[in-house]
PDB file of N, CA and C in Angstrom:
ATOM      1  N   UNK A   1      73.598  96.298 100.364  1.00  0.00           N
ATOM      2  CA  UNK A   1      73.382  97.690 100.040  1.00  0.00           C
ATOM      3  C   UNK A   1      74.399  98.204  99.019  1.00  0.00           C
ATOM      4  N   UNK A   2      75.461  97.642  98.970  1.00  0.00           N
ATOM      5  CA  UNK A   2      76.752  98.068  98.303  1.00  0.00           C
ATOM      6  C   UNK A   2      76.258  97.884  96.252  1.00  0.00           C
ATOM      7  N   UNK A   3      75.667  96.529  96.265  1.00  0.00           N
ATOM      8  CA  UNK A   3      75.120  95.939  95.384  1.00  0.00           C
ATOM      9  C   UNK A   3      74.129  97.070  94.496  1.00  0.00           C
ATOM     10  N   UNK A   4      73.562  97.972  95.073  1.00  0.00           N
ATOM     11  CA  UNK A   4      72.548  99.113  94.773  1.00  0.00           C
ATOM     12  C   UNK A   4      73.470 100.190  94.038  1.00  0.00           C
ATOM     13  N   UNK A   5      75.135 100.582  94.401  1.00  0.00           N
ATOM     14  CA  UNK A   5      75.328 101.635  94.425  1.00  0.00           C
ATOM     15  C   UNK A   5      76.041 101.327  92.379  1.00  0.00           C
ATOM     16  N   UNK A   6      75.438 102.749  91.669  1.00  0.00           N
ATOM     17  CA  UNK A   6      75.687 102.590  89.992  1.00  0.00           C
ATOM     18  C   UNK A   6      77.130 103.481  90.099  1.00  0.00           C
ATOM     19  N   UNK A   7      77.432 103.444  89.294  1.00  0.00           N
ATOM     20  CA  UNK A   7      78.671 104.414  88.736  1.00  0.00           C
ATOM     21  C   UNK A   7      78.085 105.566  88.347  1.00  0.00           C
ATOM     22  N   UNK A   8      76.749 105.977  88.003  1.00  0.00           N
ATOM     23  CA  UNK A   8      76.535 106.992  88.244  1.00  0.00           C
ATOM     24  C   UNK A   8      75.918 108.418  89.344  1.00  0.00           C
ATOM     25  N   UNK A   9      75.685 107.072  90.523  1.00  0.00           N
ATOM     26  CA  UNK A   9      75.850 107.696  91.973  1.00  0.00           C
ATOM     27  C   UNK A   9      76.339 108.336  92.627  1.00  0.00           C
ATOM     28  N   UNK A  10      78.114 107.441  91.924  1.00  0.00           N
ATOM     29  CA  UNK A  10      79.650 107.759  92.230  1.00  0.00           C
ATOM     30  C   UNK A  10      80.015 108.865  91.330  1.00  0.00           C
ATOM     31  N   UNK A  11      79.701 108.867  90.516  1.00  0.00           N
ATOM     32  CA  UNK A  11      79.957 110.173  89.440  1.00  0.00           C
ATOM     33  C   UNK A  11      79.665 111.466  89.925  1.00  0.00           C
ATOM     34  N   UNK A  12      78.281 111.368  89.819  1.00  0.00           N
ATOM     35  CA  UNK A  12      77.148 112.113  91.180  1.00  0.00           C
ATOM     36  C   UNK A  12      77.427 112.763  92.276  1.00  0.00           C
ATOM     37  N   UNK A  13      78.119 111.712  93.205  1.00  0.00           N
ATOM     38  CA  UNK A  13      78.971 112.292  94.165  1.00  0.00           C
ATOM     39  C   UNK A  13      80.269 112.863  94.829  1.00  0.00           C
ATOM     40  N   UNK A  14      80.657 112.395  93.582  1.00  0.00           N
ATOM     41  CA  UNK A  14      82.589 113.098  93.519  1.00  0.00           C
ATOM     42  C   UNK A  14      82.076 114.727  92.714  1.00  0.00           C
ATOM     43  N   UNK A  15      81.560 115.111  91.455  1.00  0.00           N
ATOM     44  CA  UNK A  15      81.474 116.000  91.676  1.00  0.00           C
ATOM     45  C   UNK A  15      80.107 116.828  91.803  1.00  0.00           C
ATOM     46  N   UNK A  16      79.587 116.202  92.835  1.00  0.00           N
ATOM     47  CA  UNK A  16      78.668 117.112  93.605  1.00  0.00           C
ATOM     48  C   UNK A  16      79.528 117.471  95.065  1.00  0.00           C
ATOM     49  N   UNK A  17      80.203 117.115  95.312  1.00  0.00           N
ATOM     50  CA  UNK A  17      81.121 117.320  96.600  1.00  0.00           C
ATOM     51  C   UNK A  17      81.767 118.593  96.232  1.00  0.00           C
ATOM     52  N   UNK A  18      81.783 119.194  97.316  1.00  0.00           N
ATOM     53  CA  UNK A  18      82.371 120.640  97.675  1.00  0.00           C
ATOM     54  C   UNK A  18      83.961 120.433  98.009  1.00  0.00           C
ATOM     55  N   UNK A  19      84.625 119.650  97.559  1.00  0.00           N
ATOM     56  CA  UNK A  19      85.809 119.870  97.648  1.00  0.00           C
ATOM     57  C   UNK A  19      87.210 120.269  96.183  1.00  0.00           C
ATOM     58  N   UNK A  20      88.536 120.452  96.336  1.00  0.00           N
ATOM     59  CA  UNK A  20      89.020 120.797  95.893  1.00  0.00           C
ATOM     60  C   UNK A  20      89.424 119.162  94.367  1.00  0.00           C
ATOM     61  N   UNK A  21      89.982 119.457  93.431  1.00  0.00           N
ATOM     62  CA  UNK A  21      90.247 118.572  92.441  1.00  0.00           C
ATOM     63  C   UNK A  21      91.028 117.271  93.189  1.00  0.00           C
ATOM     64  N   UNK A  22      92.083 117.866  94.104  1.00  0.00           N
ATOM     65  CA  UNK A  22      93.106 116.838  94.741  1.00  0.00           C
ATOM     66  C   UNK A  22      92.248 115.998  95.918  1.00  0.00           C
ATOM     67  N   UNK A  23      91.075 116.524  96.463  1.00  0.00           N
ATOM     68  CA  UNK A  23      90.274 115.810  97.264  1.00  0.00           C
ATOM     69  C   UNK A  23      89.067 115.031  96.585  1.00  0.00           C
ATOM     70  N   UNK A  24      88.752 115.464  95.525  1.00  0.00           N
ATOM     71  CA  UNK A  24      87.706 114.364  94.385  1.00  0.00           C
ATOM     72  C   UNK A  24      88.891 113.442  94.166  1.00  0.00           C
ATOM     73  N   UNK A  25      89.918 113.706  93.528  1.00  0.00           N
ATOM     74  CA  UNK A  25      90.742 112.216  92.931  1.00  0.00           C
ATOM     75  C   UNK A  25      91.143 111.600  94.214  1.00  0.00           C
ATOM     76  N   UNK A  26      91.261 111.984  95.385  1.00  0.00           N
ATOM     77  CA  UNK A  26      91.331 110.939  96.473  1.00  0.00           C
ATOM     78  C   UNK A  26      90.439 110.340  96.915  1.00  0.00           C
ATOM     79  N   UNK A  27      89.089 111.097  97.176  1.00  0.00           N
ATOM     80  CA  UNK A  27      87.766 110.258  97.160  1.00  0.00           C
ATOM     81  C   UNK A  27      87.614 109.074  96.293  1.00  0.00           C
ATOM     82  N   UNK A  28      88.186 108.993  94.643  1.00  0.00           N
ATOM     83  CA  UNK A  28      88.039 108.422  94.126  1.00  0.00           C
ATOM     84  C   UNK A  28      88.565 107.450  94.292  1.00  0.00           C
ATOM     85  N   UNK A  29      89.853 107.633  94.718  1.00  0.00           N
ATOM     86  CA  UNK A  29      90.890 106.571  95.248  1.00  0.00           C
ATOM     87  C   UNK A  29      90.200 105.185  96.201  1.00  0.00           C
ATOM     88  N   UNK A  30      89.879 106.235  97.158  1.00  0.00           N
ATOM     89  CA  UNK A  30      89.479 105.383  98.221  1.00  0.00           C
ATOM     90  C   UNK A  30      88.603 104.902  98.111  1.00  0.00           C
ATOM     91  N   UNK A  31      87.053 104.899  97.366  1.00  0.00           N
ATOM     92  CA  UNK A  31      85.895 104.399  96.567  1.00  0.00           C
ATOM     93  C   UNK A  31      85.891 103.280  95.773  1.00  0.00           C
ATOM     94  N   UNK A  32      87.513 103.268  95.075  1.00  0.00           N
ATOM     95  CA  UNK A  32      88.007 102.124  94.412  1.00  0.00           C
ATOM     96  C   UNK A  32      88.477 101.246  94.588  1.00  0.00           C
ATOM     97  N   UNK A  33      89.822 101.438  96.198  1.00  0.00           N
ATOM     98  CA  UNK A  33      89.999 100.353  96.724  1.00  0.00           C
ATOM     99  C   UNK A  33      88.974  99.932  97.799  1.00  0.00           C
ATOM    100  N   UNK A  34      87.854 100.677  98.056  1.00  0.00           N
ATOM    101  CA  UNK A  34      86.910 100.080  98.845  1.00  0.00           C
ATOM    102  C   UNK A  34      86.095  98.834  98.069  1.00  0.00           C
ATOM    103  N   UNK A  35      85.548  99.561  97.185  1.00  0.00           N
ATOM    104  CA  UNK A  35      84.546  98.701  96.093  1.00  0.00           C
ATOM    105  C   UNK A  35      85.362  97.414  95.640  1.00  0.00           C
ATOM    106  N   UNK A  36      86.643  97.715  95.308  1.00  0.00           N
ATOM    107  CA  UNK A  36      87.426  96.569  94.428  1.00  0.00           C
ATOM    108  C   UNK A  36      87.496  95.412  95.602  1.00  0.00           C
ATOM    109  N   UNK A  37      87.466  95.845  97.062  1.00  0.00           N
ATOM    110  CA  UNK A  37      88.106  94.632  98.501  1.00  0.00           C
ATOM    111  C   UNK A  37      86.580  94.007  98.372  1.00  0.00           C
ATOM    112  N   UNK A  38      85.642  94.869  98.249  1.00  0.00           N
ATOM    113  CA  UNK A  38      84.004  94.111  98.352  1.00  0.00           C
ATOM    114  C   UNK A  38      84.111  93.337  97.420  1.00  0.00           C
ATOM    115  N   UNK A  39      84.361  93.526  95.937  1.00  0.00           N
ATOM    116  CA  UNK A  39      83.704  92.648  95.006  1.00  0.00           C
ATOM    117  C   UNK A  39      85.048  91.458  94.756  1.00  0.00           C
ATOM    118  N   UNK A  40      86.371  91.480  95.371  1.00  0.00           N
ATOM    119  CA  UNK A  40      87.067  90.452  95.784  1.00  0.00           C
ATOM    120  C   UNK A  40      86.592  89.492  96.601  1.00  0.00           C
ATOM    121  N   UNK A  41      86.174  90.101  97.586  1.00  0.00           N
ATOM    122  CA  UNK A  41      85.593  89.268  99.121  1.00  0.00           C
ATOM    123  C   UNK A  41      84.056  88.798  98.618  1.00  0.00           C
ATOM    124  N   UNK A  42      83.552  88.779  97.205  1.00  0.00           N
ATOM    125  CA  UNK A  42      82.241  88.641  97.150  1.00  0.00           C
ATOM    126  C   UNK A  42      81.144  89.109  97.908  1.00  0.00           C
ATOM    127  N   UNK A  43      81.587  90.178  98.292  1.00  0.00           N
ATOM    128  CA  UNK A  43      80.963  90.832  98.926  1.00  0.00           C
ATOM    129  C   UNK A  43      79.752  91.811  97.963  1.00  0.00           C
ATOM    130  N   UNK A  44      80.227  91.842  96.931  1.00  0.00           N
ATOM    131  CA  UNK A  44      79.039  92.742  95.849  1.00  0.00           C
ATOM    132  C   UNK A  44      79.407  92.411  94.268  1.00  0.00           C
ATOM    133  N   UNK A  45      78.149  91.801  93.647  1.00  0.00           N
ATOM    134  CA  UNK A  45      78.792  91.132  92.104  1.00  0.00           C
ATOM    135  C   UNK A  45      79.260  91.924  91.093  1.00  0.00           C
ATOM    136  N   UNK A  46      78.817  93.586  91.038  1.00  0.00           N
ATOM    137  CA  UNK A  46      79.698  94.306  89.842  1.00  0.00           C
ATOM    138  C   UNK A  46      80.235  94.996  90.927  1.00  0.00           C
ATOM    139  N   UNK A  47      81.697  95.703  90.697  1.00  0.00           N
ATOM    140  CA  UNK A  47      82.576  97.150  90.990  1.00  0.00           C
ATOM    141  C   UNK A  47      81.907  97.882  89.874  1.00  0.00           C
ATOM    142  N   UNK A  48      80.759  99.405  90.975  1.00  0.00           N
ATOM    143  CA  UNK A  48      81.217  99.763  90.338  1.00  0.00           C
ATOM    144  C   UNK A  48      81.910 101.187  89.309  1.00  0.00           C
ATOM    145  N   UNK A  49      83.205 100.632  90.301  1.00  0.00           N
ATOM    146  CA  UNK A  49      84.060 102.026  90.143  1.00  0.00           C
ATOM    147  C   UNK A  49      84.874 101.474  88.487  1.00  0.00           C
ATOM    148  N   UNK A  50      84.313 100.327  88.305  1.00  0.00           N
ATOM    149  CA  UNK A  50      85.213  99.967  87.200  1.00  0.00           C
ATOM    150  C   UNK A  50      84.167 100.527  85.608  1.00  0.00           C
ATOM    151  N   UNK A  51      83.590 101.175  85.870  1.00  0.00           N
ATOM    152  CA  UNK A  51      82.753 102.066  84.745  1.00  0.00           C
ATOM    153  C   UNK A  51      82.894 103.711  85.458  1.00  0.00           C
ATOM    154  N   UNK A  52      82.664 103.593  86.184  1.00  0.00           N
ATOM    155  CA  UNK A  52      83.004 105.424  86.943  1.00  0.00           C
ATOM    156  C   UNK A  52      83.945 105.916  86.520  1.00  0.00           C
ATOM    157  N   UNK A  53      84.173 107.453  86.414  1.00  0.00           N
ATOM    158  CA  UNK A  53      84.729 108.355  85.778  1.00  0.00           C
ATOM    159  C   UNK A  53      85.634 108.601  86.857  1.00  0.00           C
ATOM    160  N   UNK A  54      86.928 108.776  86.444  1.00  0.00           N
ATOM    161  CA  UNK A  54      87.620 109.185  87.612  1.00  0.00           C
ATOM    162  C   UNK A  54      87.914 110.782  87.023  1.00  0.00           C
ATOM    163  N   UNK A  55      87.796 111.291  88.340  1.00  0.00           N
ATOM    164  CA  UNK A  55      87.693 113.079  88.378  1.00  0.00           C
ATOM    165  C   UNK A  55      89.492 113.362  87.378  1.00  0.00           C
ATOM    166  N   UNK A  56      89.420 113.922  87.035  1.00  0.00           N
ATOM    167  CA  UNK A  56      90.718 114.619  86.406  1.00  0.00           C
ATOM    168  C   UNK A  56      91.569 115.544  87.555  1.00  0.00           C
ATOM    169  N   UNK A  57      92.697 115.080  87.422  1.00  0.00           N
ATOM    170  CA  UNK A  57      93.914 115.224  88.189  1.00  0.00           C
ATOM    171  C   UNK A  57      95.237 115.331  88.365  1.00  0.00           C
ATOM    172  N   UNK A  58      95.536 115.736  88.125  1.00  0.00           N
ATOM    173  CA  UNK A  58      97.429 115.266  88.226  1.00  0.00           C
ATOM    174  C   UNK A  58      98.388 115.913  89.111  1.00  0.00           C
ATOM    175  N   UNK A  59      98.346 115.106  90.326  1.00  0.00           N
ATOM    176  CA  UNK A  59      98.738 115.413  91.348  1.00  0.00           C
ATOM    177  C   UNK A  59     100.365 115.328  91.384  1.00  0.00           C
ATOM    178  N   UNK A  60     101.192 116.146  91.894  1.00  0.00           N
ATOM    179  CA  UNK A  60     102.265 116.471  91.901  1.00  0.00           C
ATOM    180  C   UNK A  60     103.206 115.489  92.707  1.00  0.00           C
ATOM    181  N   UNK A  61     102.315 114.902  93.702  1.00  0.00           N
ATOM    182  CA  UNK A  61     102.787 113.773  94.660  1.00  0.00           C
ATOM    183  C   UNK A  61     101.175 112.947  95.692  1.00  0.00           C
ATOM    184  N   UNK A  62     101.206 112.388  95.595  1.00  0.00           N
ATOM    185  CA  UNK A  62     100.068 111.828  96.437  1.00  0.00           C
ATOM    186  C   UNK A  62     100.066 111.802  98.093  1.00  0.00           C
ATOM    187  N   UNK A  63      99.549 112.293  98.495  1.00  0.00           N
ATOM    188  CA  UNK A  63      99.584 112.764  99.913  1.00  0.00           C
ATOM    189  C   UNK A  63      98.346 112.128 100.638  1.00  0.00           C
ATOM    190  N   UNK A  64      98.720 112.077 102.189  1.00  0.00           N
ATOM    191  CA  UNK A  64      97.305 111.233 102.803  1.00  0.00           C
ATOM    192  C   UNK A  64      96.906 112.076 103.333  1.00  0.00           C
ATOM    193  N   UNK A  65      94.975 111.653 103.958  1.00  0.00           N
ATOM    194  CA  UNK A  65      93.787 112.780 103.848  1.00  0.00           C
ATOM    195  C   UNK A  65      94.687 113.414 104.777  1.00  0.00           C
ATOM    196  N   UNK A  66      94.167 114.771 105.014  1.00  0.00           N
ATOM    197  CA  UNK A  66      94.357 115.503 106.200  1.00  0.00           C
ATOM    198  C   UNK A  66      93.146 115.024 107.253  1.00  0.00           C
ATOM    199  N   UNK A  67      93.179 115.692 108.584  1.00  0.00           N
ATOM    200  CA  UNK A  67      92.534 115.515 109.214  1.00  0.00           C
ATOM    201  C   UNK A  67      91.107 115.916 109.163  1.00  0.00           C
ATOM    202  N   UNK A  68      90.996 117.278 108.161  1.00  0.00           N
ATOM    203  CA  UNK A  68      90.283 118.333 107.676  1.00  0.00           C
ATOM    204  C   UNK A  68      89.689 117.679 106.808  1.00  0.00           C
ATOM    205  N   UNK A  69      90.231 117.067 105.826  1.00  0.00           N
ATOM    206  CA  UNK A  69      89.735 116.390 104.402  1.00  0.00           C
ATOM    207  C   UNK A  69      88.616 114.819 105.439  1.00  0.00           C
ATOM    208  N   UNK A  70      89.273 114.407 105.591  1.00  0.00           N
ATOM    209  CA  UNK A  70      88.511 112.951 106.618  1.00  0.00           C
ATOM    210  C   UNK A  70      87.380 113.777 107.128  1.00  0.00           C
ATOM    211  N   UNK A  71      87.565 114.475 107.882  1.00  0.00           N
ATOM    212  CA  UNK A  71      86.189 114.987 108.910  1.00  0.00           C
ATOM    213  C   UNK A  71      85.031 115.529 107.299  1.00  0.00           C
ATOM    214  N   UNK A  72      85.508 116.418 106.373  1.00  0.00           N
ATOM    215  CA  UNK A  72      84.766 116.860 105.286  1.00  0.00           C
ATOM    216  C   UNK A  72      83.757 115.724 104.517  1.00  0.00           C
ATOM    217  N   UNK A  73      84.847 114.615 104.310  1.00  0.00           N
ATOM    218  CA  UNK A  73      83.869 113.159 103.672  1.00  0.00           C
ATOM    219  C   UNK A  73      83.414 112.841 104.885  1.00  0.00           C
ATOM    220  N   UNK A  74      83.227 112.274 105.655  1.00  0.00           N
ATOM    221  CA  UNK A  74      82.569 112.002 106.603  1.00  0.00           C
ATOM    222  C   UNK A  74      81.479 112.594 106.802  1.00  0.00           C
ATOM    223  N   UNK A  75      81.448 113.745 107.128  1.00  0.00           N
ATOM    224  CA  UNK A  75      80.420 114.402 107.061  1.00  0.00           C
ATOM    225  C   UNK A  75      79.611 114.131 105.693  1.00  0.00           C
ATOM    226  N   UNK A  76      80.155 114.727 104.908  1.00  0.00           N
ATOM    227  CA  UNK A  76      79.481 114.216 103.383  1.00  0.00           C
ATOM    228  C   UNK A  76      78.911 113.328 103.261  1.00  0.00           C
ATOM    229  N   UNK A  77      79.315 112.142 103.586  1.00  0.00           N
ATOM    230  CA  UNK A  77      78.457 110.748 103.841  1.00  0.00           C
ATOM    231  C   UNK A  77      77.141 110.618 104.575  1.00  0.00           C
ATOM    232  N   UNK A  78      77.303 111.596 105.698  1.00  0.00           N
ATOM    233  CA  UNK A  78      76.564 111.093 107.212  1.00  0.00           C
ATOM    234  C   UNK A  78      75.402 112.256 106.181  1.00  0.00           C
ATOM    235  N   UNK A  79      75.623 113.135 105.268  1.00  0.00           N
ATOM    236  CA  UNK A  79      74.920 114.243 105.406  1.00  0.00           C
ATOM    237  C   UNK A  79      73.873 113.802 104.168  1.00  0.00           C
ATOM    238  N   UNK A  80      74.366 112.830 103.258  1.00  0.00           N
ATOM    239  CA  UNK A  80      74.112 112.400 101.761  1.00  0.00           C
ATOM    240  C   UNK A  80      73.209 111.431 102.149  1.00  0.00           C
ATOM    241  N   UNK A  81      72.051 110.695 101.822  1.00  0.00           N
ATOM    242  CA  UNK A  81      71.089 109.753 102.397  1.00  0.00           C
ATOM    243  C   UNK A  81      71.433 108.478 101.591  1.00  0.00           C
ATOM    244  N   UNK A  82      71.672 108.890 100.022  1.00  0.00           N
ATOM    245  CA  UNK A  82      72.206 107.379  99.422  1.00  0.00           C
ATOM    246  C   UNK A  82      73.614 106.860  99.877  1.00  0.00           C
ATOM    247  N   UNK A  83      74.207 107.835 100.891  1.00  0.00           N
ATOM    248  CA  UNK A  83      75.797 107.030 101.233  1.00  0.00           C
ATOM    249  C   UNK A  83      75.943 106.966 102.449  1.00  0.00           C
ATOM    250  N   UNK A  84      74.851 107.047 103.299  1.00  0.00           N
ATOM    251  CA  UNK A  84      74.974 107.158 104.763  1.00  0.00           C
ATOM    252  C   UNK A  84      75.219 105.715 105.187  1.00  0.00           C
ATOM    253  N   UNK A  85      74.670 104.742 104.286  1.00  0.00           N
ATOM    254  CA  UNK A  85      75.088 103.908 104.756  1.00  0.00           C
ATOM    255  C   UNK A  85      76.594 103.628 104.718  1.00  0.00           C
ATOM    256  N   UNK A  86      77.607 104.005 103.889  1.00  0.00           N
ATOM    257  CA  UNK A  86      78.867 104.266 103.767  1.00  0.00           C
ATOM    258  C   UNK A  86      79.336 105.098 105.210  1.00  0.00           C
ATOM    259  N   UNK A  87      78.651 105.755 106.074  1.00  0.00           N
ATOM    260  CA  UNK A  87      79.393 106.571 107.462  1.00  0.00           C
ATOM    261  C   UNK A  87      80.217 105.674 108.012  1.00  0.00           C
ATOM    262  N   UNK A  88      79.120 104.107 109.005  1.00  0.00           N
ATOM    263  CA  UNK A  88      80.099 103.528 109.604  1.00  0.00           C
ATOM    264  C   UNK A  88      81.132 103.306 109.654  1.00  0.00           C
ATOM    265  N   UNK A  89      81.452 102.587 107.837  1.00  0.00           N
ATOM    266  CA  UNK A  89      82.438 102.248 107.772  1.00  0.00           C
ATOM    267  C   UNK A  89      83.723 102.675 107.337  1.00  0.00           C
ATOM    268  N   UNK A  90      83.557 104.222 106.967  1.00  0.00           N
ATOM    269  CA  UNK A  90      84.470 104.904 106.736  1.00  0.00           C
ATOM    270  C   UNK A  90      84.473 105.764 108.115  1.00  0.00           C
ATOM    271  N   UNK A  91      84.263 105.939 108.919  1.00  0.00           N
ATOM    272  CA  UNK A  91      84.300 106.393 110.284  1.00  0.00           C
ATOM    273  C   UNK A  91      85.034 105.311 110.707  1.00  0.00           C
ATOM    274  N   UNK A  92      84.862 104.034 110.985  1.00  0.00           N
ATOM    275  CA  UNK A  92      85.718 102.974 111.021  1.00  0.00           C
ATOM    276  C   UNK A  92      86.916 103.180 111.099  1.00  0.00           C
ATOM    277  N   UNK A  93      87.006 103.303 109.443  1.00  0.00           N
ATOM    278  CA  UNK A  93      88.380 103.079 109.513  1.00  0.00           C
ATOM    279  C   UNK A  93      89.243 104.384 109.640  1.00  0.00           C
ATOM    280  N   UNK A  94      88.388 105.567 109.359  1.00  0.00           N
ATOM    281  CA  UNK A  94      89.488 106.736 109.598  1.00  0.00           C
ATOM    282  C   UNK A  94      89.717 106.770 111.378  1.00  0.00           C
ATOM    283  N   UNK A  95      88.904 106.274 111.856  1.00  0.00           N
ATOM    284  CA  UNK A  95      89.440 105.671 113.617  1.00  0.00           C
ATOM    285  C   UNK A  95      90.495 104.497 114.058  1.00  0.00           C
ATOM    286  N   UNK A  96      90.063 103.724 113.060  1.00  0.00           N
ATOM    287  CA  UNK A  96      91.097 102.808 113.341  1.00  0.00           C
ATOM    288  C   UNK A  96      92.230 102.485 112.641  1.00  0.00           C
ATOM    289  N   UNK A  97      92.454 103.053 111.601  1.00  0.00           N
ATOM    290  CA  UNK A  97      93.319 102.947 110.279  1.00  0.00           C
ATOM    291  C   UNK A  97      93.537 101.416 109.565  1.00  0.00           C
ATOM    292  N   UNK A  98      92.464 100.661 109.803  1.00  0.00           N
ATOM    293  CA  UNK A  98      92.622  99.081 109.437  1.00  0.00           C
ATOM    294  C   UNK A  98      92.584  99.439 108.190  1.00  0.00           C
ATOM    295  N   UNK A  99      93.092  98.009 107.403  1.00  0.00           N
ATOM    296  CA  UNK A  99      93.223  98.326 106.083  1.00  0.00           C
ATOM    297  C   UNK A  99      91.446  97.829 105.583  1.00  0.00           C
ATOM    298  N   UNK A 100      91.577  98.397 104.246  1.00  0.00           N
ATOM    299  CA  UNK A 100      89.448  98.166 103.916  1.00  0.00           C
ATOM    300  C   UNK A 100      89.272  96.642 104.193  1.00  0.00           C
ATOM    301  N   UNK A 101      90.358  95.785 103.680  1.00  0.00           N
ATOM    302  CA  UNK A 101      90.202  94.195 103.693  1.00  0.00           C
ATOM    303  C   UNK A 101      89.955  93.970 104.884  1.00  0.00           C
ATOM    304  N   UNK A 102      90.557  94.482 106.049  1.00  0.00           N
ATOM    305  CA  UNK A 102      90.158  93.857 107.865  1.00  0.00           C
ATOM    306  C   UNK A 102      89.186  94.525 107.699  1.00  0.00           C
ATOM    307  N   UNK A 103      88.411  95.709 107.375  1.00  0.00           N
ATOM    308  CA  UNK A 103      87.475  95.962 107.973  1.00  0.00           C
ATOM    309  C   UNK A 103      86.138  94.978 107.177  1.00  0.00           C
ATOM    310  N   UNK A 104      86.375  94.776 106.049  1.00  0.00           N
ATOM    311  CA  UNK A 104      85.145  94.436 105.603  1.00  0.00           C
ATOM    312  C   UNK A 104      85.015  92.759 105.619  1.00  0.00           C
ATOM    313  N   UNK A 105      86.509  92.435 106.304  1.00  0.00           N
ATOM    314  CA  UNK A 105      86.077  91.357 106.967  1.00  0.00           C
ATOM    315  C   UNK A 105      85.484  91.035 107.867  1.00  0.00           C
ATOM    316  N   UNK A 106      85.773  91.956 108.663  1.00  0.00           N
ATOM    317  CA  UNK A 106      84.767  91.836 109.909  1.00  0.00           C
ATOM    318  C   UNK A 106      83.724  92.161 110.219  1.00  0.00           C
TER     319      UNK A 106
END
């Protein structure tokens, strides 16, 4: 399924998301080291966040999600039909805090 998703999906959905600039460039973040552990693990033949636009940003210090921000993508996912398949596994891991590589190993 991962294999399906374009860079302009991802484009699509960073800013179609209702959140603030500092929560698109973290989405983005995490989209990138997700995609980049798949197409390491051969798990999907293009990344591709490696043509996607990354949202404009310049964050003062990089900070991790809030609890608020996690529950917001999450939802976003579960609520979006082309990324629902993305819920599990970002529910996953904001439960378990494994890194993307354990999870998508397993």
């Amino acid at each position: 399924m991962m294999n399906k998703t374009t860079p302009e999906d991802i484009n699509a959905f960073i800013a179609g998301a209702d959140m603030s600039a500092s929560n698109k460039s973290k989405v983005y973040k995490f989209l990138k080291i997700l995609f980049g552990a798949a197409r390491k693990n051969n798990l999907i033949l293009e990344n591709p966040m490696d043509i996607a636009i990354a949202p404009e940003y310049e964050p003062e210090s990089d900070e991790p999600f809030t609890p608020e921000e996690i529950k917001l993508i999450i939802t976003k996912l579960k609520n979006t039909p082309k990324f629902l398949r993305y819920y599990a596994l970002c529910s996953l891991e904001s439960v378990i805090g494994a890194r993307i590589g354990e999870i998508l190993g397993i």
